[in-house]
N, C-alpha and C. Protein backbone atom coordinates (compact mmCIF):
# COMPACT_ATOMS: atom_id res chain seq x y z
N UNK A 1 65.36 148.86 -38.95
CA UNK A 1 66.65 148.22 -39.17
C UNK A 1 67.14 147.56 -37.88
N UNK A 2 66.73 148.21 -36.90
CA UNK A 2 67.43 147.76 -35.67
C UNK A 2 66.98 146.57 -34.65
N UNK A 3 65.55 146.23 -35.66
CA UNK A 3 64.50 145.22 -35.24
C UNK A 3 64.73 143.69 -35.85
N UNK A 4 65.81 144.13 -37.33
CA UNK A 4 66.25 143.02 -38.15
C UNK A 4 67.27 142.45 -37.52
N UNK A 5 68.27 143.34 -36.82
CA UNK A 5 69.49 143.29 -35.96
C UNK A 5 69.09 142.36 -34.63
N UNK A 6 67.93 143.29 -33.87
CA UNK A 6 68.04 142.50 -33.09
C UNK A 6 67.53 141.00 -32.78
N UNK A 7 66.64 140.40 -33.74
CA UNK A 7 65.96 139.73 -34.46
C UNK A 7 67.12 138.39 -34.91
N UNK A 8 68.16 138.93 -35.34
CA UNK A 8 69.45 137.87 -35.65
C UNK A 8 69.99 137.35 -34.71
N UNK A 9 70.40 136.78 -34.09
CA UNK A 9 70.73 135.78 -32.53
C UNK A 9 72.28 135.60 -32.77
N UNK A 10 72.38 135.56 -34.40
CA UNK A 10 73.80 135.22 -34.71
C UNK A 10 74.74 136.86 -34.82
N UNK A 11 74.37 138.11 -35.10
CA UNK A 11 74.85 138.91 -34.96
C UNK A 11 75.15 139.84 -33.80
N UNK A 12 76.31 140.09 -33.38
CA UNK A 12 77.03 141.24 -32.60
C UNK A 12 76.97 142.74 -33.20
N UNK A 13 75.58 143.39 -32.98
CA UNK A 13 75.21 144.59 -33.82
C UNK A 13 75.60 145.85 -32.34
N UNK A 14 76.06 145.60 -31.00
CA UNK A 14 76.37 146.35 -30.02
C UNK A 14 76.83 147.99 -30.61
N UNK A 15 77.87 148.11 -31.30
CA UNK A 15 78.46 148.77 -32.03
C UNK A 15 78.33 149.31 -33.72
N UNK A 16 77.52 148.44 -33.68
CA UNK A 16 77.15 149.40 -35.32
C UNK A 16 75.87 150.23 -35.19
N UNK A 17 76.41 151.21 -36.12
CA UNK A 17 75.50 152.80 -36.41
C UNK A 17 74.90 152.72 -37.74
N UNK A 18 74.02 152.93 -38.04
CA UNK A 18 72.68 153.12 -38.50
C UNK A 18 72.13 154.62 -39.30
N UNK A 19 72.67 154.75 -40.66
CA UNK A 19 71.64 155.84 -40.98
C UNK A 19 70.92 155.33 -42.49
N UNK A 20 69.63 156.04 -42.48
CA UNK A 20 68.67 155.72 -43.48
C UNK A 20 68.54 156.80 -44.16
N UNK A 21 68.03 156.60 -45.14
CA UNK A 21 67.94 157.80 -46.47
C UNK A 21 67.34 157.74 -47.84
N UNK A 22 66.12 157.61 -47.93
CA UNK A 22 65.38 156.86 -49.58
C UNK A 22 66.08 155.95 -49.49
N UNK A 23 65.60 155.12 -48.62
CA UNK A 23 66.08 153.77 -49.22
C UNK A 23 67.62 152.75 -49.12
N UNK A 24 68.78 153.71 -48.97
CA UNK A 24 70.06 153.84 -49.00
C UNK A 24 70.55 153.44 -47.53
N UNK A 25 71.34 152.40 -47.15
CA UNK A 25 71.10 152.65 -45.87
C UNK A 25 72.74 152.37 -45.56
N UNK A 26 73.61 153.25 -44.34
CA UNK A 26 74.97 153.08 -44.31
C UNK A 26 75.22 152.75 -42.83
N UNK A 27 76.13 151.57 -42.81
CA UNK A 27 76.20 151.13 -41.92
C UNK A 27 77.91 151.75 -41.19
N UNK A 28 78.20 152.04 -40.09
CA UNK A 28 79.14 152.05 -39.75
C UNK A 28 79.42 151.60 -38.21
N UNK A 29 80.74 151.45 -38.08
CA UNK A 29 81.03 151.16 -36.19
C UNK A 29 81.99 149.75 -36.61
N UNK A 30 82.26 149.09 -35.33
CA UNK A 30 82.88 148.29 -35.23
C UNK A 30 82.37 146.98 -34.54
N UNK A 31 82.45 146.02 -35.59
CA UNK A 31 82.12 144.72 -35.17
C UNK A 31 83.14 143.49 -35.03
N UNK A 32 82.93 142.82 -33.67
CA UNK A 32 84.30 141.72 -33.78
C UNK A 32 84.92 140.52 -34.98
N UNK A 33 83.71 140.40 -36.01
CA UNK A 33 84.66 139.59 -36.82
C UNK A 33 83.56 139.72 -38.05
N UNK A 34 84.18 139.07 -38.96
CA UNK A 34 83.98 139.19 -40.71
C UNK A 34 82.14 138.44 -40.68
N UNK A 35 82.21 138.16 -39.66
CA UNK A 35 80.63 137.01 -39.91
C UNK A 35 79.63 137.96 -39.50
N UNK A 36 80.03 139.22 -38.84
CA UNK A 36 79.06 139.88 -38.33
C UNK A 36 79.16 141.48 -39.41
N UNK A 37 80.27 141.58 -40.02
CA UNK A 37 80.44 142.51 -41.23
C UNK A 37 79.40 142.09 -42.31
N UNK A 38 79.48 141.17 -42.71
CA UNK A 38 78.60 140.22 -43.68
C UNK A 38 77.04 140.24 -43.15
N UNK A 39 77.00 139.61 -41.93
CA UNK A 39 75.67 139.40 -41.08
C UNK A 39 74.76 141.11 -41.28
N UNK A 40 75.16 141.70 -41.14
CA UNK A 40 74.91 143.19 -40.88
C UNK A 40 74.29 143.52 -42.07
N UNK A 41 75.00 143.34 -43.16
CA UNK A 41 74.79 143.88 -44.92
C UNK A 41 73.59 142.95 -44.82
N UNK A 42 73.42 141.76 -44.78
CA UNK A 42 72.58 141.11 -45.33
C UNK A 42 71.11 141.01 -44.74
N UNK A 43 71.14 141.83 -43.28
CA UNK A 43 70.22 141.93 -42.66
C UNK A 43 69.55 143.12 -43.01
N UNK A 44 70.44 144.23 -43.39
CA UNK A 44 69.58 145.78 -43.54
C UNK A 44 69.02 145.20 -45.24
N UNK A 45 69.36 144.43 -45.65
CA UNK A 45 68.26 144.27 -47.59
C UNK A 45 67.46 143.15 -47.01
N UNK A 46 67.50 142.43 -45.81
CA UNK A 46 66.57 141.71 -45.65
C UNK A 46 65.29 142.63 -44.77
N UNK A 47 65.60 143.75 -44.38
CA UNK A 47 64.84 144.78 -43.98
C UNK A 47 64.61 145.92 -45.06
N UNK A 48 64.85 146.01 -46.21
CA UNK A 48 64.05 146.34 -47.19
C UNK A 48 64.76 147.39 -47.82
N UNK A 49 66.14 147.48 -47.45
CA UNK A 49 67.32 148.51 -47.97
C UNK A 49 67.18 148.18 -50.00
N UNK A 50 67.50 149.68 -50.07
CA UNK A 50 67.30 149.65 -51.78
C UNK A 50 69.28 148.90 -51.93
N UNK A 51 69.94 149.44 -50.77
CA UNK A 51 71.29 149.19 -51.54
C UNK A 51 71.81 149.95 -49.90
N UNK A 52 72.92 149.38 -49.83
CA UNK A 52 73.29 149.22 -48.45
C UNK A 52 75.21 149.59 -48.64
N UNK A 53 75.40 150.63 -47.95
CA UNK A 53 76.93 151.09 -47.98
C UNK A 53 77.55 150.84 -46.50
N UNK A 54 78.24 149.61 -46.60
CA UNK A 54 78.96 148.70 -45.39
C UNK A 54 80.28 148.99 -45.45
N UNK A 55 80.18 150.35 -44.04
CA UNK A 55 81.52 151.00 -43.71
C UNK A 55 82.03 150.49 -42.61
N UNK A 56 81.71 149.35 -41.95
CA UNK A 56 81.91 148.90 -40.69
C UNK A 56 83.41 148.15 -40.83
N UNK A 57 84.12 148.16 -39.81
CA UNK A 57 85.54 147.93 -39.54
C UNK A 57 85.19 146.73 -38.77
N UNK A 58 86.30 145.53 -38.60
CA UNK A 58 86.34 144.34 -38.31
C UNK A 58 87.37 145.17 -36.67
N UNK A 59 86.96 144.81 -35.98
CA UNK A 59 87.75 145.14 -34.88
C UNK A 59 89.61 144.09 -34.74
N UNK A 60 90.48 144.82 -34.61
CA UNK A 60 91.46 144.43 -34.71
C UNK A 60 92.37 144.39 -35.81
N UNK A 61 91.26 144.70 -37.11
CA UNK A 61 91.97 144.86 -38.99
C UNK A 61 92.07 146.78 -38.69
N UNK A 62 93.10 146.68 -39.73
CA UNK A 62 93.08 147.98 -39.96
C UNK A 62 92.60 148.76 -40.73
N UNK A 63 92.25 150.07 -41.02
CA UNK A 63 90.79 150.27 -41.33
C UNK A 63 91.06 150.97 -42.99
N UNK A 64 90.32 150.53 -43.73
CA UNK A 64 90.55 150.60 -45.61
C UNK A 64 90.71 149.65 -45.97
């Protein structure tokens, strides 16, 4: 996962956390804006996630 991340030129992955599980993969931490919330999800199913739970907070939004 962290090879897809770093692999993206366009994502700020500094701060996001990483766990795997059959397949399931949950992202959390804090990233500076909505392009890299998005960027993130779409990189862990482009790395072979069955289904991807994107808990990551936009730095500066409040969190929920």
């Amino acid at each position: 996962m962290y090879l897809e991340f770093s692999r993206d030129g366009f994502l700020n992955a500094r701060e996001i956390r990483v766990q795997v599980h059959r397949g399931i993969v949950l992202l959390w931490g804090v990233v500076p804006r909505w392009r890299d919330f998005n960027r993130a999800q779409t990189d862990a199913m482009r790395a072979g996630a069955a289904y991807v739970r994107n808990q990551l907070r936009i730095r500066g939004q409040p969190a929920g």
